[in-house]
Protein backbone atom coordinates (compact mmCIF):
# COMPACT_ATOMS: atom_id res chain seq x y z
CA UNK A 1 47.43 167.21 82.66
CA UNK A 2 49.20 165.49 79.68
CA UNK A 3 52.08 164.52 81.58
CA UNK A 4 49.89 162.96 83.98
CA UNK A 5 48.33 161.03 81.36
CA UNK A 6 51.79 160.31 79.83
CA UNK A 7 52.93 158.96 83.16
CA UNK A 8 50.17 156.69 83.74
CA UNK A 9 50.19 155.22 80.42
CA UNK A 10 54.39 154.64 80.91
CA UNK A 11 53.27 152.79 84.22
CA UNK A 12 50.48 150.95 82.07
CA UNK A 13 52.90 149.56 79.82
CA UNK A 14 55.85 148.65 82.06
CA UNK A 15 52.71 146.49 83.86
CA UNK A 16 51.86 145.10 81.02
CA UNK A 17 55.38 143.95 79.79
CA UNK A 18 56.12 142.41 83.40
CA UNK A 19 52.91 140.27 83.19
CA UNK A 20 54.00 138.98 79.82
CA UNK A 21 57.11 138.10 80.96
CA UNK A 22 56.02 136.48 84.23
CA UNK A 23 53.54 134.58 82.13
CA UNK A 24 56.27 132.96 79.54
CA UNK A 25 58.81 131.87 82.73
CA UNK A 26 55.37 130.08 83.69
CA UNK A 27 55.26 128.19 80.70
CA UNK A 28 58.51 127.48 80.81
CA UNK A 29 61.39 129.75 79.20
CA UNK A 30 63.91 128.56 76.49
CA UNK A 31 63.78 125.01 75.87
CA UNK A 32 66.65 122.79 77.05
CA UNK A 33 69.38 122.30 74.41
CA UNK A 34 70.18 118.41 73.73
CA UNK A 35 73.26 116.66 72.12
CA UNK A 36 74.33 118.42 68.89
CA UNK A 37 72.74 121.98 69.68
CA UNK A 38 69.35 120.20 68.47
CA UNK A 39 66.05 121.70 70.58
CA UNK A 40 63.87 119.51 72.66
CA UNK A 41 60.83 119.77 73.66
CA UNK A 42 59.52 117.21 75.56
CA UNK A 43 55.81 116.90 76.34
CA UNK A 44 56.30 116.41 79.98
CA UNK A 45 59.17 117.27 81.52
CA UNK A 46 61.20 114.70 83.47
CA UNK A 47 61.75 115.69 87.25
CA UNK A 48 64.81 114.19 87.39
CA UNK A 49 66.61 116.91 84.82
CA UNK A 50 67.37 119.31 87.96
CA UNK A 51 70.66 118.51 88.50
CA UNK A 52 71.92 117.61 92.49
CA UNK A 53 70.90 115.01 95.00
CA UNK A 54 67.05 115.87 95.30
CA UNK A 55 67.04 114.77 91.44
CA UNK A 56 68.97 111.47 92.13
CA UNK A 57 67.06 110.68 95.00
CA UNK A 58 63.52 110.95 93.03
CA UNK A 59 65.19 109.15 89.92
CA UNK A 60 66.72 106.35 91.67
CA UNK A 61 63.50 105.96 93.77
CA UNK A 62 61.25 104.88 90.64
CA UNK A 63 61.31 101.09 90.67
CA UNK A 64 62.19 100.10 86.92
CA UNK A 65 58.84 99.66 84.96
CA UNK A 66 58.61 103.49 85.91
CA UNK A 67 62.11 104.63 84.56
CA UNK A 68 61.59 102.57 81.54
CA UNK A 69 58.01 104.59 80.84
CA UNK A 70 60.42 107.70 81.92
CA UNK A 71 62.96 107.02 79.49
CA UNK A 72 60.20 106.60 76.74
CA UNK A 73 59.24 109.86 76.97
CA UNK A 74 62.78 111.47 76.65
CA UNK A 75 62.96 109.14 73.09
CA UNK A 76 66.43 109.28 73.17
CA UNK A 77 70.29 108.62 74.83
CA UNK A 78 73.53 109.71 74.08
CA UNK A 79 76.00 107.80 74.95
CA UNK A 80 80.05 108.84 74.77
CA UNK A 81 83.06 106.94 73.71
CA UNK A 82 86.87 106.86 72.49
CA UNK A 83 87.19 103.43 70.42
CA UNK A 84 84.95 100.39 69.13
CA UNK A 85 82.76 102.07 67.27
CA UNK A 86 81.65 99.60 65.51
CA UNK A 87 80.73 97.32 68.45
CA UNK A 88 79.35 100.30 70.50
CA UNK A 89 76.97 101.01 67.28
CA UNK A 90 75.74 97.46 67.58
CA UNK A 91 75.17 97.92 71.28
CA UNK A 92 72.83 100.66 70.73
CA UNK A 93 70.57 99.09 67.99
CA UNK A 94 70.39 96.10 70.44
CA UNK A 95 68.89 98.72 73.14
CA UNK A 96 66.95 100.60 70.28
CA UNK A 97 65.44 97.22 69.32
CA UNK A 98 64.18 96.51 72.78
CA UNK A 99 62.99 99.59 74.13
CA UNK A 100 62.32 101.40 70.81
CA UNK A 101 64.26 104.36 72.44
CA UNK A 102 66.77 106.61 69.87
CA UNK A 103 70.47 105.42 70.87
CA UNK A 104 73.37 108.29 69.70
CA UNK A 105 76.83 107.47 69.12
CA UNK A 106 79.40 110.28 70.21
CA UNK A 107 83.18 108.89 69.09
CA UNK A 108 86.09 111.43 69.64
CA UNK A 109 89.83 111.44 70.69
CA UNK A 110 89.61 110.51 74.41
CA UNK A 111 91.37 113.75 75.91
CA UNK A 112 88.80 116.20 73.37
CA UNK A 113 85.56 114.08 74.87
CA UNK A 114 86.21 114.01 78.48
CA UNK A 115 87.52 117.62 78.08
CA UNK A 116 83.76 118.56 76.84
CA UNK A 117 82.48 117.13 79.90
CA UNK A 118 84.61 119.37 82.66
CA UNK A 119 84.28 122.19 81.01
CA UNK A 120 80.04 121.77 80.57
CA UNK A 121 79.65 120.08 84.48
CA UNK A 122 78.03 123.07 85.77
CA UNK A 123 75.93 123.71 83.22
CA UNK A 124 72.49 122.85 83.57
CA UNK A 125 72.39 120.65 80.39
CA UNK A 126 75.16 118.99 79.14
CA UNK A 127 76.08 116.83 75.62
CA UNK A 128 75.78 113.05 76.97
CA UNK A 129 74.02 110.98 78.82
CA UNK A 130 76.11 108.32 79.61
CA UNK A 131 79.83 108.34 78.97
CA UNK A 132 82.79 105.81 78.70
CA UNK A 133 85.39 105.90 81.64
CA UNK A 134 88.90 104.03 81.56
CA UNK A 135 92.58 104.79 82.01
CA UNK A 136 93.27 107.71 82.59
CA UNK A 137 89.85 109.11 82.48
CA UNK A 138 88.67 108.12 86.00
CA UNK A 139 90.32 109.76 88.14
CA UNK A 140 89.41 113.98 86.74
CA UNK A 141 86.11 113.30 86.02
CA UNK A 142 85.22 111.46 89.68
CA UNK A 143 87.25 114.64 91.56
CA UNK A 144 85.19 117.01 89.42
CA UNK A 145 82.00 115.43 90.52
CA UNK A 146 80.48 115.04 87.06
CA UNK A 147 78.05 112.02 87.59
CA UNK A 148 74.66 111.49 89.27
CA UNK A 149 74.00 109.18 91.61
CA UNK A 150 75.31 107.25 93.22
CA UNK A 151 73.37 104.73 90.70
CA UNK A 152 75.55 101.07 91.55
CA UNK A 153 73.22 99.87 93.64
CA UNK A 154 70.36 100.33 91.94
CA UNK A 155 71.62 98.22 88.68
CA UNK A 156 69.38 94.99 88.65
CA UNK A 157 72.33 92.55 88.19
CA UNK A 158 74.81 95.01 90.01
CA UNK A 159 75.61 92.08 92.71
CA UNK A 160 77.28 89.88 89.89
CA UNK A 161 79.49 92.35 88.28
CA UNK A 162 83.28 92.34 89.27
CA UNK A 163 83.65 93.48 92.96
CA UNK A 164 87.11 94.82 92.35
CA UNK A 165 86.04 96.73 89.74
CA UNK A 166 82.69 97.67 91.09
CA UNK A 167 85.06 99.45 94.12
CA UNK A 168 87.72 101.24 92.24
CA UNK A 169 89.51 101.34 89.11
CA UNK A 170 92.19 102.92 88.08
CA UNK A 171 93.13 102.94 91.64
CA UNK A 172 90.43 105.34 92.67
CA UNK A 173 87.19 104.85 94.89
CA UNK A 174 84.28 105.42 92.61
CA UNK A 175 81.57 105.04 95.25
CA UNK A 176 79.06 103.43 93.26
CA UNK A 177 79.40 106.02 90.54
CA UNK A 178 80.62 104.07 87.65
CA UNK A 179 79.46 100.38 86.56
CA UNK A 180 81.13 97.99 85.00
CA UNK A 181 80.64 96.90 81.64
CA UNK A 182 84.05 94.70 80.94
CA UNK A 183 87.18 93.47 82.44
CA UNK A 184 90.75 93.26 80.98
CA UNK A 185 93.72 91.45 82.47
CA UNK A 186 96.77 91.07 82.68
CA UNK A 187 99.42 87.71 83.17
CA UNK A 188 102.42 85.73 82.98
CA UNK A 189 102.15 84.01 79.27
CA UNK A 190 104.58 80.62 78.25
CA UNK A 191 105.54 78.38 76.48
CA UNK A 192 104.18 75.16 77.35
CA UNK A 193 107.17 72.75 75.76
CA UNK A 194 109.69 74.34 77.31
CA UNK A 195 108.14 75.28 80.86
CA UNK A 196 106.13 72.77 82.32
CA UNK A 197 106.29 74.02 85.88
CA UNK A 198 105.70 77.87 85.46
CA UNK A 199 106.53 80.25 89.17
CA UNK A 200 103.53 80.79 91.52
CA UNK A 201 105.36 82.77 93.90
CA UNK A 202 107.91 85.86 93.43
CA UNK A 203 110.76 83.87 94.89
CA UNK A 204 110.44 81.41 92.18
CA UNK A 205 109.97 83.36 89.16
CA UNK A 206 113.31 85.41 90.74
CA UNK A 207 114.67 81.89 90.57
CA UNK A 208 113.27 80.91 87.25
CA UNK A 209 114.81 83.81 85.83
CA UNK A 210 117.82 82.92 87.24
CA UNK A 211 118.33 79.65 86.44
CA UNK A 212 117.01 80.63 82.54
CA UNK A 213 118.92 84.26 81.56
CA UNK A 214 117.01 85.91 78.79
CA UNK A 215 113.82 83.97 78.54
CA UNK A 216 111.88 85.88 80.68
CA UNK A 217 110.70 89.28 79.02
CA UNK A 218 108.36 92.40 79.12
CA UNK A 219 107.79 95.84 77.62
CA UNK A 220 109.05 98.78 78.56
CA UNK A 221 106.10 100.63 80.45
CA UNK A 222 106.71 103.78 77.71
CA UNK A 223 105.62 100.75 74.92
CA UNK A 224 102.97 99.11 76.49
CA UNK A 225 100.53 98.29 78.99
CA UNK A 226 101.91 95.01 80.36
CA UNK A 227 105.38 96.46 81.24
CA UNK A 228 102.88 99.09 83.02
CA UNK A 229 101.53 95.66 84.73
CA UNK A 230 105.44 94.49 85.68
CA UNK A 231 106.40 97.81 87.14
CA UNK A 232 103.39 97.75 89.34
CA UNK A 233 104.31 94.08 90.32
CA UNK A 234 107.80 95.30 91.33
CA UNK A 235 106.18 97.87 93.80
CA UNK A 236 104.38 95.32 95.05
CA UNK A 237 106.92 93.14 95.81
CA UNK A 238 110.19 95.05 96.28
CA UNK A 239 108.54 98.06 97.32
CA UNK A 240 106.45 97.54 100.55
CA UNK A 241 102.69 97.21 98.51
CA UNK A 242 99.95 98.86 96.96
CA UNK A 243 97.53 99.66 99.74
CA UNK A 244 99.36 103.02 100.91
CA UNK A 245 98.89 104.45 97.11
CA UNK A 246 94.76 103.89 97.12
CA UNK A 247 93.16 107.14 97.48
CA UNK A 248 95.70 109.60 96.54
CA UNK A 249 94.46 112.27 93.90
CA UNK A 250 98.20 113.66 93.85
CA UNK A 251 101.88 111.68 93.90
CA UNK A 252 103.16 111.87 97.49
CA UNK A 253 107.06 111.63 97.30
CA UNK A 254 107.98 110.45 100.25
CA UNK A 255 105.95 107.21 99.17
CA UNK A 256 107.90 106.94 96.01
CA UNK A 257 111.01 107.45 97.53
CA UNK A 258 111.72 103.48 97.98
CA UNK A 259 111.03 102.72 94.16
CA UNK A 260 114.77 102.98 93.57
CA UNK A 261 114.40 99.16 94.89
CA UNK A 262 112.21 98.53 92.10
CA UNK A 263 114.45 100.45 89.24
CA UNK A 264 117.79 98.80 90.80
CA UNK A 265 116.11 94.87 90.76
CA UNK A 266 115.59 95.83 86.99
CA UNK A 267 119.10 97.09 86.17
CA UNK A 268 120.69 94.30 88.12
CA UNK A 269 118.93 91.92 85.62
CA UNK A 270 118.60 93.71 82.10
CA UNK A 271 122.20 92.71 80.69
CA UNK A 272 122.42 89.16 81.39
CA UNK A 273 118.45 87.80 82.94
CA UNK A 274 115.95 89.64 81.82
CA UNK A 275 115.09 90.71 78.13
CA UNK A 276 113.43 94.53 77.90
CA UNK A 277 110.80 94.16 74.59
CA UNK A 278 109.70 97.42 72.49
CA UNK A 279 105.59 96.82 72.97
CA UNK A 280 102.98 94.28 74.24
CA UNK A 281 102.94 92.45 70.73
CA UNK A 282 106.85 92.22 70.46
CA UNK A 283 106.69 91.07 73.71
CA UNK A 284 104.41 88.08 71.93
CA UNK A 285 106.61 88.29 68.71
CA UNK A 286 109.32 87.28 70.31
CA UNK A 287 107.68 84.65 72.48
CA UNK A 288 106.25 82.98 69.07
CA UNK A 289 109.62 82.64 67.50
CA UNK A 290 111.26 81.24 70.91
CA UNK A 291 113.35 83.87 71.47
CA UNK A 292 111.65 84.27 74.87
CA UNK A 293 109.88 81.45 76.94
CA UNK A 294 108.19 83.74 79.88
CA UNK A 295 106.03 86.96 79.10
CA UNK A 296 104.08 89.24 80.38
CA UNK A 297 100.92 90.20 78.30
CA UNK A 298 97.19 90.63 78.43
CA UNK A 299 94.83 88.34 78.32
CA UNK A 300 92.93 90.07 75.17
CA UNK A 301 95.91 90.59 73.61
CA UNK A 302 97.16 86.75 73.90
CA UNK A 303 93.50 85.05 72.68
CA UNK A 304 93.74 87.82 69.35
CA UNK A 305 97.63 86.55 68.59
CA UNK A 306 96.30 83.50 68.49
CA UNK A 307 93.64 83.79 66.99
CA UNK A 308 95.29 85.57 63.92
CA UNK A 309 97.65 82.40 63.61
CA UNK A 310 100.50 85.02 65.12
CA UNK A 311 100.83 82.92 68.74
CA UNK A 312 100.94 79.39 68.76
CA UNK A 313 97.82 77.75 70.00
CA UNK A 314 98.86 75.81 72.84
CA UNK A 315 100.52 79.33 74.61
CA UNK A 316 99.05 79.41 78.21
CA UNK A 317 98.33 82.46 80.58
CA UNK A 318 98.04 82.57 84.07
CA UNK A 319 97.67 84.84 86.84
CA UNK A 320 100.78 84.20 89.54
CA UNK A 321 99.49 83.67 93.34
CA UNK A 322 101.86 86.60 93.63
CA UNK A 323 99.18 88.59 91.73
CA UNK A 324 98.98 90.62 87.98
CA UNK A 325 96.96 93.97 87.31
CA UNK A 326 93.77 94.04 86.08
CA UNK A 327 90.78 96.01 85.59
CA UNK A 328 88.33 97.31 83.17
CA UNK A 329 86.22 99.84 81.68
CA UNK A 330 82.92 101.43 83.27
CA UNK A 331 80.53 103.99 82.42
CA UNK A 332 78.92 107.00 84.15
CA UNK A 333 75.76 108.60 83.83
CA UNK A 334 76.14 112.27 83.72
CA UNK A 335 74.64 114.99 86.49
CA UNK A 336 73.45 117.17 83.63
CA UNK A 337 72.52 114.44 81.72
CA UNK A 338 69.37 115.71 79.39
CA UNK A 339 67.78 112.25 79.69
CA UNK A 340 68.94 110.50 83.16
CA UNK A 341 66.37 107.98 83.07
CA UNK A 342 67.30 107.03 79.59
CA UNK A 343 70.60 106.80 80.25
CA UNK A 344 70.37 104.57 83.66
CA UNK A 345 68.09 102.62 81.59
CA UNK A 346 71.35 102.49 78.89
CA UNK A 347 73.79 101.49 81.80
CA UNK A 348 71.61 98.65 83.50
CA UNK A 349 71.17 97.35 79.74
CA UNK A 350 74.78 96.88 79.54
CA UNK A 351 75.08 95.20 82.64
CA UNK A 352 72.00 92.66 81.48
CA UNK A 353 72.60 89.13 80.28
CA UNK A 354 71.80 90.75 76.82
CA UNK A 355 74.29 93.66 77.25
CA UNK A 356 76.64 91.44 78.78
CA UNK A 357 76.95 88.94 76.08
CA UNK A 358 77.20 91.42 73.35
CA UNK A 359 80.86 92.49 75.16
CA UNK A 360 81.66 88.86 75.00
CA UNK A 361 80.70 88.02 71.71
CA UNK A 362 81.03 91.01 69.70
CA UNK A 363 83.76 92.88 71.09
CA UNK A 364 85.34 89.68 72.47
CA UNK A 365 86.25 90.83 76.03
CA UNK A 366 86.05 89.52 79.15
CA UNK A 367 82.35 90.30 80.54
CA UNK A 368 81.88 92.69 83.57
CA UNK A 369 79.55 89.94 85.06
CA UNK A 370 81.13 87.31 86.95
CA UNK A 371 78.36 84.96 85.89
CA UNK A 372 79.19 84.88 83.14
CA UNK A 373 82.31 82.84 81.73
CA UNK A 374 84.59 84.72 78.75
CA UNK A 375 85.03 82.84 75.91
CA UNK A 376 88.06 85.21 74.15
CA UNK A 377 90.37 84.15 77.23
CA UNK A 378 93.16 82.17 77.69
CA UNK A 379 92.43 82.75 81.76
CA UNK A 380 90.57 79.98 83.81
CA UNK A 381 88.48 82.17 86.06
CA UNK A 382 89.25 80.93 88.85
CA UNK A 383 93.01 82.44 88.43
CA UNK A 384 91.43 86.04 88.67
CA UNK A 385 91.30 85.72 92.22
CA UNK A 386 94.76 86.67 92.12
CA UNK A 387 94.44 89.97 90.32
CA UNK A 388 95.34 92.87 91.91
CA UNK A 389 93.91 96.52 91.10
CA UNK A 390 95.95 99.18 89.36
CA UNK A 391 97.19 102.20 91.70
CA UNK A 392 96.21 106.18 91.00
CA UNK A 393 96.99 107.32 87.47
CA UNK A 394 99.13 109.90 88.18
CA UNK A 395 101.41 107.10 90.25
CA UNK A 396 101.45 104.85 87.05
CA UNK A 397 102.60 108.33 84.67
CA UNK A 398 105.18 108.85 87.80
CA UNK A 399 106.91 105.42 87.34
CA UNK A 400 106.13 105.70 83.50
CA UNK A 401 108.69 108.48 83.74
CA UNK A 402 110.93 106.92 86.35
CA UNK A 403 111.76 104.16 84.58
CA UNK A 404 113.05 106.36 81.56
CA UNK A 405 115.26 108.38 84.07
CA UNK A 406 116.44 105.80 86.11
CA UNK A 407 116.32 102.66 83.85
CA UNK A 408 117.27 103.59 80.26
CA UNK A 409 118.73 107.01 81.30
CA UNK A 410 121.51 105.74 83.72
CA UNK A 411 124.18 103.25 83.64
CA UNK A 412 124.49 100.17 86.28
């Protein structure tokens, strides 16, 4: 008889203990962890934190006044970045000040950050909100499938931001993942006293270069971005174009295998035509003292020289009909964002006059917004017609490497 009653009370209090625990999942669990291991707990929970399509679909179907009240209730964003602190600091009190929502500033080494974000994508609650994509962080974080969305489309000024850039950068398709929030570019700078009549086409700047040996200069693409710009030029125009490149997550060799065209047209020149520079501000170093009366450099770049009394003022840039790289910077709201609605509210700030503006005038670069004219340029916009987007990443470390093997590495 006592082990009966032993029994049932065992039974009794495994009943018991199941109940409670059924009754705290009900209420809710553990709460979500937010940026910096700090607990939230927010008074009504957001639909759209369940990661995957369904939670896209019910985010992206609030009309604005309702992800603004949304974002109010998370109280705060997060938003990621590499560089420009301090202008990315005055961003965020701009989009504190008008929505009275808690902007955080995460700075790191670029590799470390974007690193963070692979290895916490399938968790359910990850570190940022919104993060900074450029270079050579497009093309691993839009094959790991990190962001939510797509969220382009939905952007209230999305129509007047870049359409290149809006499509792909970096050479890859982001599908209306990433936005634009600024452009860079890059062109053929000179002097204006001694050319007067600067190449459109490739056959005349071949024949420019000709008919002036050692004026005509760039960086090595090891030293700087705008010998990065040349190279991809040369493809283009020795090498049979950029369109077979788009789309490839890998380097295909038997589409490389011409580039020897491209190495060759630069070895035929380098001793007597061309002059090979050691970086992008060498490059306008050496212009400035008239060593060199042809460049190539970025537009950014150019306007700063200048504008630190290191260029002289009259300098013009230009984008060739033959077409220069450009492209820009985006950002990406995350899939396991802890606050989605705060951060879409973040990213269509950014792309708002307001937001635009602020990338003009404070961090002086060429706004994402066609609509609105740069003012740190030396570029008349309607020469950016004639930019041409940058090809895969891993094709640009690929002639990176090239060049050193078959350039500086091998004799004529």
């Amino acid at each position: 008889m006592k082990k009966q009653v032993k029994i049932l009370a065992s039974m009794l209090l495994l009943i018991i203990m199941v109940c409670v625990t059924i009754a705290g999942c009900a209420q809710g669990g553990t709460d979500p962890t937010g940026p910096g291991g700090k607990t939230e707990t927010p008074t009504s929970p957001p639909k759209q934190t369940t990661t995957g399509t369904a939670a896209a679909t019910e985010l992206l179907d609030m009309d604005w006044a309702e992800i603004e009240a949304q974002a109010k209730k998370e109280g705060s964003v997060t938003y990621w970045c590499w560089g420009n602190e301090d202008f990315y600091t005055q961003l965020g009190q701009a989009f504190e000040s008008k929505y009275g929502i808690k902007f955080n500033l995460v700075v790191s080494e670029q590799a470390a950050g974007i690193q963070k974000v692979l290895t916490e994508k399938d968790g359910a609650v990850g570190s940022f909100d919104v993060i900074k994509i450029g270079g050579q962080t497009v093309k691993p974080t839009m094959d790991a499938g990190v962001f939510y969305g797509p969220i382009l489309s939905k952007i209230e000024d999305g129509d007047k931001l870049d359409p290149k850039l809006s499509e792909r950068q970096e050479g890859v398709e982001t599908k209306g993942y990433l936005v634009p929030s600024h452009r860079n570019q890059t062109g053929l700078l000179y002097n204006p006293r001694k050319l007067t009549n600067p190449p459109q086409t490739w056959a005349e700047l071949e024949a420019w270069i000709d008919a002036n040996p050692k004026k005509f200069g760039f960086c090595m693409p090891d030293k700087g971005g705008s010998g990065q710009a040349f190279v991809l030029t040369l493809i283009n125009q020795v090498a049979g174009g950029l369109d077979k490149y788009y789309g490839d997550s890998e380097v295909d060799e038997a589409k490389i295998e011409n580039w020897q065209l491209v190495w060759q047209w630069i070895k035929d020149r380098m001793d007597d035509r061309i002059t090979l520079t050691t970086s992008n501000n060498d490059s306008i170093s050496r212009l400035n003292q008239g060593e060199l009366d042809l460049i190539v450099a970025w537009d950014d770049n150019s306007f700063n020289a200048i504008s630190k009394g290191e260029l002289f003022k009259d300098a013009v840039l230009y984008i060739p009909k033959f077409g220069m790289p450009g492209g820009g910077d985006t950002s990406g709201l995350l899939k396991n964002a802890p606050h989605k609605a705060a951060g879409l509210l973040l990213i269509n700030f950014m792309s708002s006059d307001e937001g635009q503006m602020l990338f003009r005038d404070v961090m002086m670069a060429c706004p994402a917004r066609t609509d609105i004219p740069a003012t740190a340029t030396l570029l008349k916009e309607e020469d950016k017609q004639y930019s041409i987007p940058w090809i895969p990443a891993e094709y640009k470390k690929q002639f990176i490497e090239d060049f050193t093997k078959y350039v500086m590495m091998s004799g004529n």
